[in-house]
Protein backbone atom coordinates (compact mmCIF):
# COMPACT_ATOMS: atom_id res chain seq x y z
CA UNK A 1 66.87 54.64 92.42
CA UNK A 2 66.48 57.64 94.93
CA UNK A 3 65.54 56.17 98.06
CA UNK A 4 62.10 57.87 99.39
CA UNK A 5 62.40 59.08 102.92
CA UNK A 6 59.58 58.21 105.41
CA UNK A 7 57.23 61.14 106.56
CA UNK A 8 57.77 60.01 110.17
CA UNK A 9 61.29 59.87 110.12
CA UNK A 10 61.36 63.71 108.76
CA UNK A 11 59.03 64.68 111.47
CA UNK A 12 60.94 63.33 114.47
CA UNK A 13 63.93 64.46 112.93
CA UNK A 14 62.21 68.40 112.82
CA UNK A 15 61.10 68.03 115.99
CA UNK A 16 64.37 67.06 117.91
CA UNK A 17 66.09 69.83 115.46
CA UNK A 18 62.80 72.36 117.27
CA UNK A 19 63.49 70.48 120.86
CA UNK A 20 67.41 71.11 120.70
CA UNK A 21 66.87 74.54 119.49
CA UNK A 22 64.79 75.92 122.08
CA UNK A 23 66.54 74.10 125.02
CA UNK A 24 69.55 75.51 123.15
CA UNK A 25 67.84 79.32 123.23
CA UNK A 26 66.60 78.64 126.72
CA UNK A 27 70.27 77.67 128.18
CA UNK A 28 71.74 80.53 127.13
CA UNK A 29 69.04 83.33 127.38
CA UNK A 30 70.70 84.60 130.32
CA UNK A 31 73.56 85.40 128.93
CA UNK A 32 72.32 86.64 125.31
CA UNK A 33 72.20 90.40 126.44
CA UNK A 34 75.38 90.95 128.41
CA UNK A 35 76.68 88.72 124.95
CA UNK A 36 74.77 91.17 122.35
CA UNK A 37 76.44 93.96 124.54
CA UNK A 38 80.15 92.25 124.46
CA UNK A 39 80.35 92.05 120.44
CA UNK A 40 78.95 95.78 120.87
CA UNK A 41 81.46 96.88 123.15
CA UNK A 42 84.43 94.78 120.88
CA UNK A 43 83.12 96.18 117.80
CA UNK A 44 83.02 99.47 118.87
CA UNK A 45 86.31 99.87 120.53
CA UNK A 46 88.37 97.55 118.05
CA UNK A 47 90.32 100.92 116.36
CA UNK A 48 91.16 102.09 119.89
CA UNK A 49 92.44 98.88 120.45
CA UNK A 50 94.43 98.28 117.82
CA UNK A 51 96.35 101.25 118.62
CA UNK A 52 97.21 100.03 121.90
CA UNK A 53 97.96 96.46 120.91
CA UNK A 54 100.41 98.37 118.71
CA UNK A 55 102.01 100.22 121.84
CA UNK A 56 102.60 96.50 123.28
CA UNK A 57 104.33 95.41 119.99
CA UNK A 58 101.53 93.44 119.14
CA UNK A 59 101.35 91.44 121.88
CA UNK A 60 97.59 90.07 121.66
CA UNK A 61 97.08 88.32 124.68
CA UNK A 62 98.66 90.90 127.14
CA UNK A 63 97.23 93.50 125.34
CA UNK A 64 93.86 92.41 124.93
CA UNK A 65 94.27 91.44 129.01
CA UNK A 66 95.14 95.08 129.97
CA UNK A 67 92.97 96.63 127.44
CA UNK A 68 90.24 94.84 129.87
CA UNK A 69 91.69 96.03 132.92
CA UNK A 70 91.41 99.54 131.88
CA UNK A 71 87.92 99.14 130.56
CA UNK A 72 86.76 97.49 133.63
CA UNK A 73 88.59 100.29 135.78
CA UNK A 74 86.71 103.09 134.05
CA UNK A 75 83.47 101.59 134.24
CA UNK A 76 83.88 100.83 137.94
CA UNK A 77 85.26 103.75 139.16
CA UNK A 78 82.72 106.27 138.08
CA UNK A 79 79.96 103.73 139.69
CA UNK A 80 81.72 103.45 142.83
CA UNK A 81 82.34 107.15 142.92
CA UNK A 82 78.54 107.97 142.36
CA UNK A 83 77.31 105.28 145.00
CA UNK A 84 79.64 106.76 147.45
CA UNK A 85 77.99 109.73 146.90
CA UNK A 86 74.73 108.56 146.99
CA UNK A 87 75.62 106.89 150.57
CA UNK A 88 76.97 110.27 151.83
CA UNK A 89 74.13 111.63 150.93
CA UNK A 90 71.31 109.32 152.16
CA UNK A 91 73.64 108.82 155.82
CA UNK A 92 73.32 112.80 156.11
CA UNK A 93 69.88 113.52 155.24
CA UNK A 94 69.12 110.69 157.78
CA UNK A 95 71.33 111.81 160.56
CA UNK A 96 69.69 115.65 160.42
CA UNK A 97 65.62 114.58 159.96
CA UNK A 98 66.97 111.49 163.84
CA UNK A 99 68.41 114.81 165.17
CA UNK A 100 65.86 117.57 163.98
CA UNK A 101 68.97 119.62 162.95
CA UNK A 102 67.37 119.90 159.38
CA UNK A 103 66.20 123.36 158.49
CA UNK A 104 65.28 124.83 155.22
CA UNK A 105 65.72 128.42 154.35
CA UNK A 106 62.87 130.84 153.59
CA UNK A 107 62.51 131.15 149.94
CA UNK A 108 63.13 134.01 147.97
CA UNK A 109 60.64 136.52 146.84
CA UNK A 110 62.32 135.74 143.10
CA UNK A 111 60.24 132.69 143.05
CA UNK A 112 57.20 133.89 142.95
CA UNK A 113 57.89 134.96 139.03
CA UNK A 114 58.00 131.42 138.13
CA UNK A 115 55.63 130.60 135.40
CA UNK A 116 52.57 128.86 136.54
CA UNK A 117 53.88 126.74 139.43
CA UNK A 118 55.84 130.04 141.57
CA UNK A 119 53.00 131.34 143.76
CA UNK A 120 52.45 127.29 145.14
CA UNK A 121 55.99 126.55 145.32
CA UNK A 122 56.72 129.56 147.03
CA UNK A 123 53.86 128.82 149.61
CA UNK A 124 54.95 125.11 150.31
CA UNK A 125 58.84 126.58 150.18
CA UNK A 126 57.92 128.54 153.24
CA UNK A 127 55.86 126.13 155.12
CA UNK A 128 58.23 123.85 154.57
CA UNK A 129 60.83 125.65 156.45
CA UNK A 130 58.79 126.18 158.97
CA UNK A 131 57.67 123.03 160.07
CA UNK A 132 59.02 120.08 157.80
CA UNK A 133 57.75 117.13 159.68
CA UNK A 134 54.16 119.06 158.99
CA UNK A 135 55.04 118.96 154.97
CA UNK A 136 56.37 115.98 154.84
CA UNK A 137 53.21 114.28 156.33
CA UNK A 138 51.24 115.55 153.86
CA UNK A 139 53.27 113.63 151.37
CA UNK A 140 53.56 110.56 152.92
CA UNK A 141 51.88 108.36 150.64
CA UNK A 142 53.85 110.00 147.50
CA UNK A 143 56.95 109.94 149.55
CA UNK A 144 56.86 105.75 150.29
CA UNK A 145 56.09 105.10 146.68
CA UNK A 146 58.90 106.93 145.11
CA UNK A 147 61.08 105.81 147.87
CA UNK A 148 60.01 101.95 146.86
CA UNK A 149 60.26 102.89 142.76
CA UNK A 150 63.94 104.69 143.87
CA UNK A 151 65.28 101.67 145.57
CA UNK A 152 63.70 98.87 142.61
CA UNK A 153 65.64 101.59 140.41
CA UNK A 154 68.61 101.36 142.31
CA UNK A 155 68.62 97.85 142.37
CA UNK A 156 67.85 97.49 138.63
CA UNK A 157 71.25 99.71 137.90
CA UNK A 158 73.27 97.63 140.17
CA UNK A 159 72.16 94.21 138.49
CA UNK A 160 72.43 95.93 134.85
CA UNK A 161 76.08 97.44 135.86
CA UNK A 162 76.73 93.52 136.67
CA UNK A 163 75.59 92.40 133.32
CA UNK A 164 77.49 95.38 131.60
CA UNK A 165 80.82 94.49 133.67
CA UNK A 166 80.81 91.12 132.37
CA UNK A 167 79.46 92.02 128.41
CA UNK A 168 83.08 94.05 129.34
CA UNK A 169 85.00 91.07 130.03
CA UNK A 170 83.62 89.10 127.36
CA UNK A 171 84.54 91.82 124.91
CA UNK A 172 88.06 91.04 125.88
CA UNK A 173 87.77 87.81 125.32
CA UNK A 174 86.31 88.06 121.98
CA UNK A 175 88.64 90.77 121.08
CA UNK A 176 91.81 88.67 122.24
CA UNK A 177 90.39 85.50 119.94
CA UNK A 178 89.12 88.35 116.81
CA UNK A 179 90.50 86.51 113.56
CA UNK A 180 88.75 83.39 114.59
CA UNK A 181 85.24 85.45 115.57
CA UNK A 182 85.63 87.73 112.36
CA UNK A 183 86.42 83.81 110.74
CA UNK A 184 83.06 82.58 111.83
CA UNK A 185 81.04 86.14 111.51
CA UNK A 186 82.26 85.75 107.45
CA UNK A 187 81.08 82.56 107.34
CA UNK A 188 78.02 82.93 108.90
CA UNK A 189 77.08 85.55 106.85
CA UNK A 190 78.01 83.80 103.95
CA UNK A 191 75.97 80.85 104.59
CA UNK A 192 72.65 83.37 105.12
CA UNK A 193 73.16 85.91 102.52
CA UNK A 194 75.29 84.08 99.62
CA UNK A 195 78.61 85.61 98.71
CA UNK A 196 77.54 88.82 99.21
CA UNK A 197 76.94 88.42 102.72
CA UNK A 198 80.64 89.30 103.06
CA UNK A 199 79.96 92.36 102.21
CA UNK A 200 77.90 93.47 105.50
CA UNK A 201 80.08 93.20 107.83
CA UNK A 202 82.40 95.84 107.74
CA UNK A 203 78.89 98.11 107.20
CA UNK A 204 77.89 96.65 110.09
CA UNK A 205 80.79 97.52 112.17
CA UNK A 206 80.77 100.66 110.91
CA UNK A 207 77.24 101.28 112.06
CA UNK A 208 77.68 100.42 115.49
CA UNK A 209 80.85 102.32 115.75
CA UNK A 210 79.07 105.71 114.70
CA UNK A 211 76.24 105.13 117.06
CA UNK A 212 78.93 104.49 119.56
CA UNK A 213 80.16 107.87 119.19
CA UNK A 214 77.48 109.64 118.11
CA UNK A 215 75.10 108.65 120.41
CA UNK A 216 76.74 107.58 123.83
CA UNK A 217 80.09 109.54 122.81
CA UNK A 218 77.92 112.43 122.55
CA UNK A 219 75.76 111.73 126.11
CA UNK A 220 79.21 111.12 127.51
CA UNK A 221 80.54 114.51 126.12
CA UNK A 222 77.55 116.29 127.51
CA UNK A 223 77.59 114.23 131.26
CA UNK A 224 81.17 115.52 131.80
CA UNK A 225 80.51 119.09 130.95
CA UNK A 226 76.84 119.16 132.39
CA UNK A 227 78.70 117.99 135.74
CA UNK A 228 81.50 120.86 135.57
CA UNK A 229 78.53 123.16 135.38
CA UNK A 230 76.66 121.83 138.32
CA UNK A 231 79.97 121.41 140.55
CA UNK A 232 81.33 125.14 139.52
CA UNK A 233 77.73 126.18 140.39
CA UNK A 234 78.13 124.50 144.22
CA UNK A 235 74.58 122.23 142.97
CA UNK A 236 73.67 119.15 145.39
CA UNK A 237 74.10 116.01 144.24
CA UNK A 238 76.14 117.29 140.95
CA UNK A 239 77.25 113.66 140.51
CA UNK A 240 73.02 112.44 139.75
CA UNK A 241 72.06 115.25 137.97
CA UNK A 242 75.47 114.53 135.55
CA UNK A 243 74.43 111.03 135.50
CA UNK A 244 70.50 111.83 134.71
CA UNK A 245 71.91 114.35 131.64
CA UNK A 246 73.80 111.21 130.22
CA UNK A 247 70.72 109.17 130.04
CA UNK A 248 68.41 111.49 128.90
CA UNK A 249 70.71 111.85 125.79
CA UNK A 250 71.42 108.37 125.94
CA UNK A 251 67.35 107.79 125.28
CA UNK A 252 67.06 110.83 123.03
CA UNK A 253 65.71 113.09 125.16
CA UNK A 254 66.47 116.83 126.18
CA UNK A 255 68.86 117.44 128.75
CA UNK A 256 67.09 120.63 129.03
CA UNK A 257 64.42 118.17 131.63
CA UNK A 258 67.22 118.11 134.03
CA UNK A 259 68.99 121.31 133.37
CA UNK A 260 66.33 123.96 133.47
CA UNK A 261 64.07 123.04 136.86
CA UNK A 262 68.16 123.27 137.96
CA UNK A 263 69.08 126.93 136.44
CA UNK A 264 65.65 128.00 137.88
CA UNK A 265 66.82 126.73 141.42
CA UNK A 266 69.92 128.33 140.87
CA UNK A 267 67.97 131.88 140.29
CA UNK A 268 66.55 131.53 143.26
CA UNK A 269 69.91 130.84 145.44
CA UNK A 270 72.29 132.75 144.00
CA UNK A 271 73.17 136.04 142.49
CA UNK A 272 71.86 137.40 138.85
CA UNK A 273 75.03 137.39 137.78
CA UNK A 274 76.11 133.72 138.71
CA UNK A 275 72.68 132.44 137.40
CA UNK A 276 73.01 134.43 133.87
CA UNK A 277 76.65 132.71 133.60
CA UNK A 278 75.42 129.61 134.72
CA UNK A 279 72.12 129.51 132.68
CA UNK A 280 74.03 130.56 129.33
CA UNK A 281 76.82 127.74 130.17
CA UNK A 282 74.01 124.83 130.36
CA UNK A 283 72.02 126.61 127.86
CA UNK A 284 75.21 125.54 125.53
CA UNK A 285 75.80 122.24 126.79
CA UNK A 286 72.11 121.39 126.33
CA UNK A 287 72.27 122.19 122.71
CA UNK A 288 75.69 121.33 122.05
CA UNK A 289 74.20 117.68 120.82
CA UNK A 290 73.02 119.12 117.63
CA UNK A 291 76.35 120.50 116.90
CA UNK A 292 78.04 117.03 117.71
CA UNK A 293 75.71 114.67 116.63
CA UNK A 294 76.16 115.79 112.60
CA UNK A 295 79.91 115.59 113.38
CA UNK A 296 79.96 112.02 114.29
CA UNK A 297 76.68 110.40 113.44
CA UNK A 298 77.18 108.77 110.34
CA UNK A 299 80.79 109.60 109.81
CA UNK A 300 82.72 107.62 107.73
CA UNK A 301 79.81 105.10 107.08
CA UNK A 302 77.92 104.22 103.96
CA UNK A 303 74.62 104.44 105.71
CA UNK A 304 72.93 108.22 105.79
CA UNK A 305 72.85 109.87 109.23
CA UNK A 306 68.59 109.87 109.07
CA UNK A 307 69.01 106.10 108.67
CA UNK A 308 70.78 105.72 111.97
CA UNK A 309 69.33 108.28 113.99
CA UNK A 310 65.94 106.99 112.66
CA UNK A 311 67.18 103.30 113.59
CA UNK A 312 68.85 104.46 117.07
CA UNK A 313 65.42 105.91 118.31
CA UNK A 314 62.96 103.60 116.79
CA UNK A 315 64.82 100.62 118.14
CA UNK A 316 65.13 102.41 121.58
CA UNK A 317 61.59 103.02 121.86
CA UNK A 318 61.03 99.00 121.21
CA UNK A 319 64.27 97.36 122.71
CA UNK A 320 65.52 100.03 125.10
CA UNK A 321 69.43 100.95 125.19
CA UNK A 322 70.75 98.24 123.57
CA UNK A 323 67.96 98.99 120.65
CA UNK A 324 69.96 102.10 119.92
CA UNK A 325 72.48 99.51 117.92
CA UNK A 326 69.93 96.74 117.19
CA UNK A 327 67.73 99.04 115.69
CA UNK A 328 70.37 100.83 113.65
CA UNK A 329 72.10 97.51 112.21
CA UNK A 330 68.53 96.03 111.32
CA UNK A 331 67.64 99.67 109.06
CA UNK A 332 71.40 99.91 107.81
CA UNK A 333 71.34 96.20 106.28
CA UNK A 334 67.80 97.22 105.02
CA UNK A 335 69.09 99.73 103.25
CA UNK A 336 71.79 98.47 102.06
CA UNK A 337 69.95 95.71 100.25
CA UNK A 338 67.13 98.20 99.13
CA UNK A 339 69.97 100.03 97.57
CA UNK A 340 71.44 97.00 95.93
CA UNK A 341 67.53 96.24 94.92
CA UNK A 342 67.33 99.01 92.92
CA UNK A 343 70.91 99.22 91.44
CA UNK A 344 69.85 95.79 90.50
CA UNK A 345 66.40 97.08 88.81
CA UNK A 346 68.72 99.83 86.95
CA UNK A 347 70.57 97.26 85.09
């Protein structure tokens, strides 16, 4: 005789199952994003890796240790090397507006021909170097708030580089301990999608790894020559505006924001010669993206490039960066099963 279970006793039981689960969620919030970001990270760099743990004779812990060392060192160095910069640069525009050694040159007749904006900027160009404290007044108000948005910016990059630096090390850790995570991931999957659930995973990593390299491989691609433009060119602050071309690709957006308010200064400082060079060299480097992206999007993968790029922008706009890979997993196992749905209504 099947022994009836008591309503009650199924209640409680849900409820300290709903209790455990959200203390559970609620412990470990803080460290779900840097921890979405570390299986990224592992999953995305696990060929590179393998290469090297090859080099070491297949030496997992060491390798997996150095592997780390080097990640962490390329991550930090560029940070360090743009915040120095950013000091330098603060230290010396401070030290020139103390000692009133600041001056601004006239501007040149050339900007006038700027569409719409060249007759005002040319005005407040000029008044500007002659009397900058007078200018600057009349922007006070505009000046404090994008000084406070500029430093709750800065501080929101230095606490997200934090998080980032240790989704890094975790990587390392996961990578070092893979066969038991993959072990798990299998089983896991298993357990919520039946055998085939199996099946996913290696679409899964697959996915990430093209929006890995076609989408911050190519905004990495286009930072590094953006920045050999702007320092060739002699343009202040080439390290930012680099920086500011990586995440406007990063988010999906047109370098061209960045680059073409920087050709037009460049027109206006420098010879018609240098600027046509110049102009035609970022003119390339903001379009080289569609060249790249149908190179590497997609590549290898059973998932159509539309399907990621669709997924990659749709799950930025509702996530931010780390929806570029949410958003693309969540529409490649959609269409995976739709696919399987209809191979299934075939038969």
């Amino acid at each position: 005789m099947e022994h009836k279970q008591n309503p009650y006793d199924i209640s409680i039981r849900l409820l300290v199952i709903g209790i455990l689960l959200i203390s559970t969620f609620w412990i470990i919030s803080p460290f779900v994003l840097p921890l979405i970001w570390a299986i990224i990270i592992a999953v995305a760099i696990m060929p590179l890796y393998k290469h090297f743990e090859k080099l070491l004779g297949n030496k997992v812990k060491l390798s997996a240790t150095l592997f780390t060392i080097i990640m962490v060192t390329v991550l930090v160095l560029p940070v360090l090397a743009v915040s120095g910069s950013l000091i330098e640069y603060v230290q010396a525009l401070a030290t020139v507006m103390q000692d009133g050694s600041i001056h601004i040159p006239p501007a040149n007749e050339s900007v006038k021909s700027w569409p719409l904006i060249g007759n005002k900027v040319y005005e407040l160009w000029n008044h500007a170097s002659r009397n900058l404290v007078e200018v600057l007044e009349q922007f006070e108000d505009q000046i404090i708030s994008f000084s406070s948005y500029l430093l709750k910016a800065i501080a929101g990059f230095g606490i997200g580089m934090l998080q980032f630096l240790l989704s890094v090390i975790i990587a390392g850790i996961l990578i070092a301990n893979r066969k038991t995570s993959i072990e798990r991931v299998k089983r896991l999957a298993i357990k919520l999608a039946g055998e085939k659930g199996e099946n996913y995973i290696p679409m899964i990593g697959a996915t990430i790894r093209s929006i890995a390299v076609g989408v911050m491989g190519v905004a990495a691609i286009q930072g590094v020559l953006a920045y050999a433009g702007f320092w060739l060119a002699d343009i202040p602050g080439a390290e930012f505006w680099a920086l500011g071309v990586v995440i406007l690709a990063i988010v999906q957006l047109p370098p061209t924001l960045i680059i073409l308010p920087i050709i037009i200064y460049e027109f206006s400082v420098a010879s018609t010669t240098t600027s046509v060079v110049f102009a035609i060299y970022m003119a390339l480097v903001s379009l080289s993206d569609n060249a790249l992206k149908p190179l590497l999007l997609g590549r290898g993968g059973e998932v159509p490039m539309l399907v990621l790029l669709i997924g990659s922008i749709g799950g930025m706009l509702s996530f931010g960066i780390i929806g570029l890979f949410v958003g693309s997993v969540v529409l490649a196992v959609f269409f995976k099963i739709y696919q399987e749905w209809l191979d299934t209504a075939k038969t």
